[in-house]
C-alpha atoms as a PDB file:
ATOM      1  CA  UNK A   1      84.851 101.029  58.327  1.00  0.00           C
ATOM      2  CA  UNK A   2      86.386  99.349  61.548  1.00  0.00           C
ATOM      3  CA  UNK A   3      87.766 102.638  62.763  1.00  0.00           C
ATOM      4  CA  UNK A   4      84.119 104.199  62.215  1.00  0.00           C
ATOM      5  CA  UNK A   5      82.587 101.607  64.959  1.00  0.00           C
ATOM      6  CA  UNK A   6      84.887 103.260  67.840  1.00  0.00           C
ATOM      7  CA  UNK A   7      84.210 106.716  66.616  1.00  0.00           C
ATOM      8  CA  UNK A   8      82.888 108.746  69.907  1.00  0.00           C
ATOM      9  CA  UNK A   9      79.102 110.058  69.629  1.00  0.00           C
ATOM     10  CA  UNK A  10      80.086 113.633  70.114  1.00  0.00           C
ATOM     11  CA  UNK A  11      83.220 113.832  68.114  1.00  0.00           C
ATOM     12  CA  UNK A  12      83.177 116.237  65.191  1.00  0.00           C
ATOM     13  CA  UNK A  13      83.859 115.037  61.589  1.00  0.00           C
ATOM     14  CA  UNK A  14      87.245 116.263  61.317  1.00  0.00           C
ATOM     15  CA  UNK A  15      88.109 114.604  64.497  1.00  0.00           C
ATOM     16  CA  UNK A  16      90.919 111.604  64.109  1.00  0.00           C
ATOM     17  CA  UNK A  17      90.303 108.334  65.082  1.00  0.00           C
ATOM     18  CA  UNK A  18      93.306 106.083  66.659  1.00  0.00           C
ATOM     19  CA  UNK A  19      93.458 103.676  64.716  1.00  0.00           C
ATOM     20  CA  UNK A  20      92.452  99.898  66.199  1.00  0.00           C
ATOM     21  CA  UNK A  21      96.449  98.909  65.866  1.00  0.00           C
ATOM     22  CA  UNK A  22      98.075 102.290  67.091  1.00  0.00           C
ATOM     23  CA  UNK A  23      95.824 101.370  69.803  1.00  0.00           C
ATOM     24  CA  UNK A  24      96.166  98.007  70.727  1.00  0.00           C
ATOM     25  CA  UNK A  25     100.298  98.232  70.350  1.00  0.00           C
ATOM     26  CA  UNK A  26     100.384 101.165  72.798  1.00  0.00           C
ATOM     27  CA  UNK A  27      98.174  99.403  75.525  1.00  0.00           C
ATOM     28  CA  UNK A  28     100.221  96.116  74.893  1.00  0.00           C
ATOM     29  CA  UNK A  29     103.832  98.050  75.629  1.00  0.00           C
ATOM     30  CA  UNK A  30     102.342  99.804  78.393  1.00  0.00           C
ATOM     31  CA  UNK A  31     101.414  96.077  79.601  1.00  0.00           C
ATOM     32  CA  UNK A  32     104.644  95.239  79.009  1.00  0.00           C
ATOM     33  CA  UNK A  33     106.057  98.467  81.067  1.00  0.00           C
ATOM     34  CA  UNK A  34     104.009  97.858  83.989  1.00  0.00           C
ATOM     35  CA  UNK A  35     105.115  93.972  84.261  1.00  0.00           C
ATOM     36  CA  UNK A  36     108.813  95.123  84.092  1.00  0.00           C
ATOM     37  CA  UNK A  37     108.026  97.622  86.714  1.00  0.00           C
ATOM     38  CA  UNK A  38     106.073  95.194  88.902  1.00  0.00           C
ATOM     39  CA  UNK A  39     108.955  91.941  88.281  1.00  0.00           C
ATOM     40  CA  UNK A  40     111.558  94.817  89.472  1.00  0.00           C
ATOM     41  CA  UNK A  41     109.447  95.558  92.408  1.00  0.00           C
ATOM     42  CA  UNK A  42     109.016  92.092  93.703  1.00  0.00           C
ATOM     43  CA  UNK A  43     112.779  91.662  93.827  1.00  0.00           C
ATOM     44  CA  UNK A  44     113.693  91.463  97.428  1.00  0.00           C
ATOM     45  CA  UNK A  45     111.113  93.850  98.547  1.00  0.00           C
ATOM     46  CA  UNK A  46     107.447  92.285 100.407  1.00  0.00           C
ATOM     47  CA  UNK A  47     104.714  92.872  98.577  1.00  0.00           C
ATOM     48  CA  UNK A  48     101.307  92.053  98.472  1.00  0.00           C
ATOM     49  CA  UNK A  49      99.322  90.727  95.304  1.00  0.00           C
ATOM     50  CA  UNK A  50      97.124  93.289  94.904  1.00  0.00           C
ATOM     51  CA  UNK A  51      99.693  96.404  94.999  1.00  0.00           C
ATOM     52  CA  UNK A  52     101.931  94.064  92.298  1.00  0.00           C
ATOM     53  CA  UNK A  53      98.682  93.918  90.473  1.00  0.00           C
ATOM     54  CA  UNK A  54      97.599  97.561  90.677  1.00  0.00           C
ATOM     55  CA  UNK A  55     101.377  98.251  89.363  1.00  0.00           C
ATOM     56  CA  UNK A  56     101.414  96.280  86.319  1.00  0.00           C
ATOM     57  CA  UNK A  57      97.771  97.841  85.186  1.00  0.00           C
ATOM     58  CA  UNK A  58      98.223 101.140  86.270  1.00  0.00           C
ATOM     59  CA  UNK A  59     100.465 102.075  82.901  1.00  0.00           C
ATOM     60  CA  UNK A  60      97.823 100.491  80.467  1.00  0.00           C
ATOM     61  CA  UNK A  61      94.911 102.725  82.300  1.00  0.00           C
ATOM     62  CA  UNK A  62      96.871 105.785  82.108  1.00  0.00           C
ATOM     63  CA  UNK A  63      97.731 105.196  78.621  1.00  0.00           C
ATOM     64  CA  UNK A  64      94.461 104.961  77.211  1.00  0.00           C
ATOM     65  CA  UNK A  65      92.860 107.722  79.164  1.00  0.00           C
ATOM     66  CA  UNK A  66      96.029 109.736  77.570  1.00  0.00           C
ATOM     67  CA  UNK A  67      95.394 108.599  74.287  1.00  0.00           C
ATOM     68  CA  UNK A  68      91.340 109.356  75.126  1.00  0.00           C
ATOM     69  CA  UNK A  69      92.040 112.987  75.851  1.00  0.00           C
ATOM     70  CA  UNK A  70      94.057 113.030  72.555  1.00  0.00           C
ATOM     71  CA  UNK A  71      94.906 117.052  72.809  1.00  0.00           C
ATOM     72  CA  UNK A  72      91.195 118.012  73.836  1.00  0.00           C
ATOM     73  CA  UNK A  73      92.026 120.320  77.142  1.00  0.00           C
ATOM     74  CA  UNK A  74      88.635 120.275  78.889  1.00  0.00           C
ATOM     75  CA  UNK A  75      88.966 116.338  79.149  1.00  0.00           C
ATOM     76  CA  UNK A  76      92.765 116.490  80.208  1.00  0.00           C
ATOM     77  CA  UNK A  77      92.076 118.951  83.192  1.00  0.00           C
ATOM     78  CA  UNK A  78      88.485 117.173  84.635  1.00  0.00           C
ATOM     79  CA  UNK A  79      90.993 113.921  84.211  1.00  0.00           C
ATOM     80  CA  UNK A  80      93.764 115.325  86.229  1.00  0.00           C
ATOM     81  CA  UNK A  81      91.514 116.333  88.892  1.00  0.00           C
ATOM     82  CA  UNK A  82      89.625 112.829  88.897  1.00  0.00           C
ATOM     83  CA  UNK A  83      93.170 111.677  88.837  1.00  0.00           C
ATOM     84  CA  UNK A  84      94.268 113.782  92.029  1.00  0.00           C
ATOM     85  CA  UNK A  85      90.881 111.958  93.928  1.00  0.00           C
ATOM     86  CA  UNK A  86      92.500 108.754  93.363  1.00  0.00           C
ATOM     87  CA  UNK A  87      93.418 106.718  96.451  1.00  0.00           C
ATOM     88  CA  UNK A  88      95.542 103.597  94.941  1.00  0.00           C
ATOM     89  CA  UNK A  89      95.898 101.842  99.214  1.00  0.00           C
ATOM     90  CA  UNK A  90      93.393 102.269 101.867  1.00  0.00           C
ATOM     91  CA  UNK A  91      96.505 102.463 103.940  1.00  0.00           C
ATOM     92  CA  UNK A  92      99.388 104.640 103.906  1.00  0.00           C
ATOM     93  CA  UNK A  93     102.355 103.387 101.769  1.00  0.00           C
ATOM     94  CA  UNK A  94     106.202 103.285 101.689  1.00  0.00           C
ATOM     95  CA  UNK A  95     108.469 105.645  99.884  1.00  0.00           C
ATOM     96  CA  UNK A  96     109.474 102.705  97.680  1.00  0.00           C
ATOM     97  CA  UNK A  97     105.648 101.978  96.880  1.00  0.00           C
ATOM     98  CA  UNK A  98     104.697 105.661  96.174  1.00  0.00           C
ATOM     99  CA  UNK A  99     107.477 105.841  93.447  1.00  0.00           C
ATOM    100  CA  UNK A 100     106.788 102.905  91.706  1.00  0.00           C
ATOM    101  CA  UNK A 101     103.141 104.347  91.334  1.00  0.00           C
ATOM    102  CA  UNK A 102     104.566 106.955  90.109  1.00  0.00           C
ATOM    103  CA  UNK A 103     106.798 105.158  87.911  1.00  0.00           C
ATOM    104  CA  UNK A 104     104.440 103.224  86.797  1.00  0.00           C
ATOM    105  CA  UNK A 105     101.586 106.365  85.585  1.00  0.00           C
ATOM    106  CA  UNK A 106     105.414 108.083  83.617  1.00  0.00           C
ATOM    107  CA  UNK A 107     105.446 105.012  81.671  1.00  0.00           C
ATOM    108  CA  UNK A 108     102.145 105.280  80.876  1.00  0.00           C
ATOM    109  CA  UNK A 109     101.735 108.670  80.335  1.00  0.00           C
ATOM    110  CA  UNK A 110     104.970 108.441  77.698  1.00  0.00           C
ATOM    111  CA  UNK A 111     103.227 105.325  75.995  1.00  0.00           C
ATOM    112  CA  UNK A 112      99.480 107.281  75.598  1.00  0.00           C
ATOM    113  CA  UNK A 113     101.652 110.208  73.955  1.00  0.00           C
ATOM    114  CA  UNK A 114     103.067 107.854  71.604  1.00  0.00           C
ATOM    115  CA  UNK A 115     106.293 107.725  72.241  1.00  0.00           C
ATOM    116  CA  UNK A 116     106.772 103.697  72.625  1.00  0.00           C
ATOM    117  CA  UNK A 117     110.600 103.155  72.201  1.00  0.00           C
ATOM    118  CA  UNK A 118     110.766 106.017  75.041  1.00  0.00           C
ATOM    119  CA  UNK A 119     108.818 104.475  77.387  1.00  0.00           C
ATOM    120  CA  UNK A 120     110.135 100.809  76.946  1.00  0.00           C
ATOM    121  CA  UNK A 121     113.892 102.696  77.202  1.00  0.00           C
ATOM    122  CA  UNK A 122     112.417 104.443  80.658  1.00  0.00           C
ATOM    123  CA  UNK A 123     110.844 101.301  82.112  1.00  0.00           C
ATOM    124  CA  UNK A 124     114.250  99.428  81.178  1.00  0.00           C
ATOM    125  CA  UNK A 125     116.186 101.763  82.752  1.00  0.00           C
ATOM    126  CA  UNK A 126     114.567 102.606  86.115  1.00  0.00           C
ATOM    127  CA  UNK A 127     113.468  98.834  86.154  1.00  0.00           C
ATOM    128  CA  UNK A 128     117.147  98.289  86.260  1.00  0.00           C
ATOM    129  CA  UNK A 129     117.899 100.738  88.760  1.00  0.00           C
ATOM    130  CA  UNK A 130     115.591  99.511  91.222  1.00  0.00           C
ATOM    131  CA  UNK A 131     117.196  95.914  90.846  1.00  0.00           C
ATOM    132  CA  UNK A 132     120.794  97.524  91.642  1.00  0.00           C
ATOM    133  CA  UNK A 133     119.495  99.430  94.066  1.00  0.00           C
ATOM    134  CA  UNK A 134     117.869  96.728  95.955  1.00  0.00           C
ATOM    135  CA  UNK A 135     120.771  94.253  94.888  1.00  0.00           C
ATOM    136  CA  UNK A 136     123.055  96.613  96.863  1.00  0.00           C
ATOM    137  CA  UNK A 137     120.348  97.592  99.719  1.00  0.00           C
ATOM    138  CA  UNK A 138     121.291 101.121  98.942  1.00  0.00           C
ATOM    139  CA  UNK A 139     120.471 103.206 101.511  1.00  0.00           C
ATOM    140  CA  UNK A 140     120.065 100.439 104.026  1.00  0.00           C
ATOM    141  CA  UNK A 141     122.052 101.046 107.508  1.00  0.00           C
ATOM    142  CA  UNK A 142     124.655  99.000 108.289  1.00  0.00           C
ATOM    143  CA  UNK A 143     124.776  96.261 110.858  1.00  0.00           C
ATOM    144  CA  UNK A 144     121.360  97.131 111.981  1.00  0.00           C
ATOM    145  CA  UNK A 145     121.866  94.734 114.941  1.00  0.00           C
ATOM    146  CA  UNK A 146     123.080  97.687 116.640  1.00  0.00           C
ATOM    147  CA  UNK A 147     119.912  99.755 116.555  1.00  0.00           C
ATOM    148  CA  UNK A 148     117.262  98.559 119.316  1.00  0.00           C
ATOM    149  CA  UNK A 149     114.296  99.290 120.734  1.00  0.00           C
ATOM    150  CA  UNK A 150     114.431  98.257 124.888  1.00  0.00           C
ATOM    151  CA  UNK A 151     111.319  98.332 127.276  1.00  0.00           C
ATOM    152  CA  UNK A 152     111.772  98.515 130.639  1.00  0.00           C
ATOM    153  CA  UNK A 153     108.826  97.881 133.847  1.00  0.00           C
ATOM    154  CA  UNK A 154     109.998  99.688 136.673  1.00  0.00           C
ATOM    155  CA  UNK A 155     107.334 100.177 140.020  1.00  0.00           C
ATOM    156  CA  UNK A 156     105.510 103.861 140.201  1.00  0.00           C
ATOM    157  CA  UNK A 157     107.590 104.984 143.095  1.00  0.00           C
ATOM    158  CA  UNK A 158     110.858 104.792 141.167  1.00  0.00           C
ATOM    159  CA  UNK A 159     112.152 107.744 139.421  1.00  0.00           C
ATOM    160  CA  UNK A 160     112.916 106.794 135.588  1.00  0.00           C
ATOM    161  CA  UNK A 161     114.679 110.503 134.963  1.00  0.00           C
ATOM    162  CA  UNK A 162     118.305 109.152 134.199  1.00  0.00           C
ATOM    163  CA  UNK A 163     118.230 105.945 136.430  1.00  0.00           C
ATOM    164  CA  UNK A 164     119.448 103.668 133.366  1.00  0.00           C
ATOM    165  CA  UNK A 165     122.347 106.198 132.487  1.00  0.00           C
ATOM    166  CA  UNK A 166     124.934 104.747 134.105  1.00  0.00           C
ATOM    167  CA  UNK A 167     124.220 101.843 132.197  1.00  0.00           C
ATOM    168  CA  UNK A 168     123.524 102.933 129.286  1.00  0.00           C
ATOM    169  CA  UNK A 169     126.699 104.844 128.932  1.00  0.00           C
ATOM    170  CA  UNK A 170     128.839 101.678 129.421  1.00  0.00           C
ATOM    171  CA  UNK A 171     126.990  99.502 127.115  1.00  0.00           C
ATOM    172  CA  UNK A 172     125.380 101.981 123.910  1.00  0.00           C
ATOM    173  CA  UNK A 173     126.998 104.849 122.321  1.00  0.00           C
ATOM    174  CA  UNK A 174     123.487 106.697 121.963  1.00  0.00           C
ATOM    175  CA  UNK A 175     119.865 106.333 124.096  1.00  0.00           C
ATOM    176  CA  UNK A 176     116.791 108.213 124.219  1.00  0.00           C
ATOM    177  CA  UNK A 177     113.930 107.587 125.945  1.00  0.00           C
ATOM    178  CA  UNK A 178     110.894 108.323 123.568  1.00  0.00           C
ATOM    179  CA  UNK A 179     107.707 107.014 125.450  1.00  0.00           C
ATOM    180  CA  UNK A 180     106.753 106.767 129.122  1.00  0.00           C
ATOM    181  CA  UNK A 181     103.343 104.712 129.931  1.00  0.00           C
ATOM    182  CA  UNK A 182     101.521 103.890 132.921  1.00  0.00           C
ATOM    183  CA  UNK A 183     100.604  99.848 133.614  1.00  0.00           C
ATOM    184  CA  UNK A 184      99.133  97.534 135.835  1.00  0.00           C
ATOM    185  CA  UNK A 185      96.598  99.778 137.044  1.00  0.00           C
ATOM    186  CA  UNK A 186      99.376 102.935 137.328  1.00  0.00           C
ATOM    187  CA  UNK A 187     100.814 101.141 139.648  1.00  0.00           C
ATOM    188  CA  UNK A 188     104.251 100.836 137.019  1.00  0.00           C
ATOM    189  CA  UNK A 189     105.500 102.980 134.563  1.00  0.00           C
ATOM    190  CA  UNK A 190     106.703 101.141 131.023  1.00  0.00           C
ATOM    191  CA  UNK A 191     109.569 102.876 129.209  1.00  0.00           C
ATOM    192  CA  UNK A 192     110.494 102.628 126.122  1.00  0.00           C
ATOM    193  CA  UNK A 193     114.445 103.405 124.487  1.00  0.00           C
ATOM    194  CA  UNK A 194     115.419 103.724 120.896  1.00  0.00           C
ATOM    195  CA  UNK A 195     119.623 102.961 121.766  1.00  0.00           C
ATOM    196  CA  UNK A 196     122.661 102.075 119.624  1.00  0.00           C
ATOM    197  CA  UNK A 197     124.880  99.318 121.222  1.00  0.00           C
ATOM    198  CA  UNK A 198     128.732  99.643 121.459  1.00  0.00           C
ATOM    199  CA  UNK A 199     128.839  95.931 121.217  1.00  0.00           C
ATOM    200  CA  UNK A 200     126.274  93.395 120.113  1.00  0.00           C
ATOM    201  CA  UNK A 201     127.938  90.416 122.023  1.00  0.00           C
ATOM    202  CA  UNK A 202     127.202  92.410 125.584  1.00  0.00           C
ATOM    203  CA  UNK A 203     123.736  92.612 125.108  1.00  0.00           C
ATOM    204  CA  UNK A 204     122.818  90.191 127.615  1.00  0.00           C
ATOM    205  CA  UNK A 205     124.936  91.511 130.519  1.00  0.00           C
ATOM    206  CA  UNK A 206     123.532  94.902 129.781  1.00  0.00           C
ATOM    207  CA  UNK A 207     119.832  93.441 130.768  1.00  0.00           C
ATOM    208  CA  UNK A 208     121.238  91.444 133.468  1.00  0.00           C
ATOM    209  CA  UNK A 209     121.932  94.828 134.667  1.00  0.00           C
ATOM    210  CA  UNK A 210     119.080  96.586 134.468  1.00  0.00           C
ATOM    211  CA  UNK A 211     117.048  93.585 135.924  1.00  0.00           C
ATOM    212  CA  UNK A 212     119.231  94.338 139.034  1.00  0.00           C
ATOM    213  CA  UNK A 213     117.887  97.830 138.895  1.00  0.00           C
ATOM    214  CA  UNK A 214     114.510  97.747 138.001  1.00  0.00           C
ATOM    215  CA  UNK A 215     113.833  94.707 140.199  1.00  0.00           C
ATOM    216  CA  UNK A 216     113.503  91.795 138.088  1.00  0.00           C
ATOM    217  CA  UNK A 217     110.554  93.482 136.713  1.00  0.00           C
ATOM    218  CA  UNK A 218     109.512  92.447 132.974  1.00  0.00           C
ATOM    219  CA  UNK A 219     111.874  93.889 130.419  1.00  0.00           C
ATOM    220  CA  UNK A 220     111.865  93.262 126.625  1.00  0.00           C
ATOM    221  CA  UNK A 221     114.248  94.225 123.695  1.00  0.00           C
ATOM    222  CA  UNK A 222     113.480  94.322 119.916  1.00  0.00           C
ATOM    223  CA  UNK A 223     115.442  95.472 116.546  1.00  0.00           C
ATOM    224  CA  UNK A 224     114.681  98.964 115.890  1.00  0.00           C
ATOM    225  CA  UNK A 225     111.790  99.320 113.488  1.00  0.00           C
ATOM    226  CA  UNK A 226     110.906 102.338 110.808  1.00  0.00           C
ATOM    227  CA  UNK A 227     107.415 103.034 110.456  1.00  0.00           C
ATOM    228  CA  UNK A 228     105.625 102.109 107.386  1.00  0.00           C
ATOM    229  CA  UNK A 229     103.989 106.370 107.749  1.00  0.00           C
ATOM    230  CA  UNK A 230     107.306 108.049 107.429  1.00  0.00           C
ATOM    231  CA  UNK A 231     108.746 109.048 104.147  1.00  0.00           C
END
């Protein structure tokens, strides 16, 4: 009688009904899934609540629209194009964040199918991974103290092509200049290096030196920085 109340108006009368406990067990391990997934995430990594949030859902949501479809393939495809309309951040996010999303609608997706021990085994392993993997900053560069970004003021009457070379050469083993911009009224140009220091410890006689050359103009150096756009 209970599963009659949650039959749909249009299904036919040979049509199955999940039953109310199939149902509430697979949203409840997806549940589980996406908290895994989202305790993983927040290990070591910044975060903000809503994106932890939206990962710990997402697996329950994509589980019951699975289990809605429930092998009827007009429904799956007008769901995987509603699906492909989706925006989950109104900005654009990391590699990391973009997998875990995707993580995330997999566990889902094996939970709505069924398959529970599979998707608990999937979200235990890959939750795992991405603690080792951030344990042992995989992928990270190494002594990243190296790699910095340098800004340089020099007056509009100066030639910039080259002038910091010589310096350059003694104190980084790589340089490239990758933005010129006019200031003050055009009356300076500001330059802006991406370079990879030979030694950390000489960082402040290398500025001493270029404040001898671009005339104790303003200069200002940073750690090098990826952007949050690139993949």
């Amino acid at each position: 009688m209970l599963n009659e109340l949650f039959r749909g108006l249009f299904d036919a009368e040979t049509t199955t009904v999940i039953a109310i406990g199939d149902f509430l067990l697979c949203v409840l391990i997806s549940l589980a899934a996406g908290l895994m997934l989202a305790g993983s995430y927040m290990y070591r990594c910044r975060y903000t609540r809503s994106f932890v949030f939206t990962l710990t859902m997402l697996p329950a949501v994509v589980c019951v629209v699975i289990m809605m479809v429930n092998g009827n393939v007009g429904t799956g495809v007008a769901v995987a194009g509603a699906f492909s309309l989706v925006r989950f951040r109104s900005v654009p996010g990391t590699a990391k964040e973009i997998s875990m999303l995707f993580l995330a609608m997999g566990a889902g997706l094996i939970a709505g199918m069924g398959y529970l021990a599979f998707a608990l085994l999937f979200t235990l392993l890959m939750g795992v991974l991405t603690l080792v993997f951030s344990r042992i900053s995989f992928g990270a560069k190494r002594n990243n103290s190296k790699y910095k970004t340098l800004t340089i003021t020099i007056p509009e009457d100066l030639d910039y092509s080259g002038i910091f070379d010589e310096i350059f050469l003694r104190y980084a083993t790589a340089w490239e200049l990758t933005r010129v911009k006019t200031t003050n009224m055009g009356s300076m140009f500001r330059l802006t290096y991406d370079l990879t220091l030979k030694d950390t410890g000489k960082e402040k006689a290398m500025l001493d030196e270029l404040r001898c050359r671009n005339g104790n103009l303003e200069i200002s150096v940073s750690p090098q920085s990826t952007m949050v756009t690139e993949l």
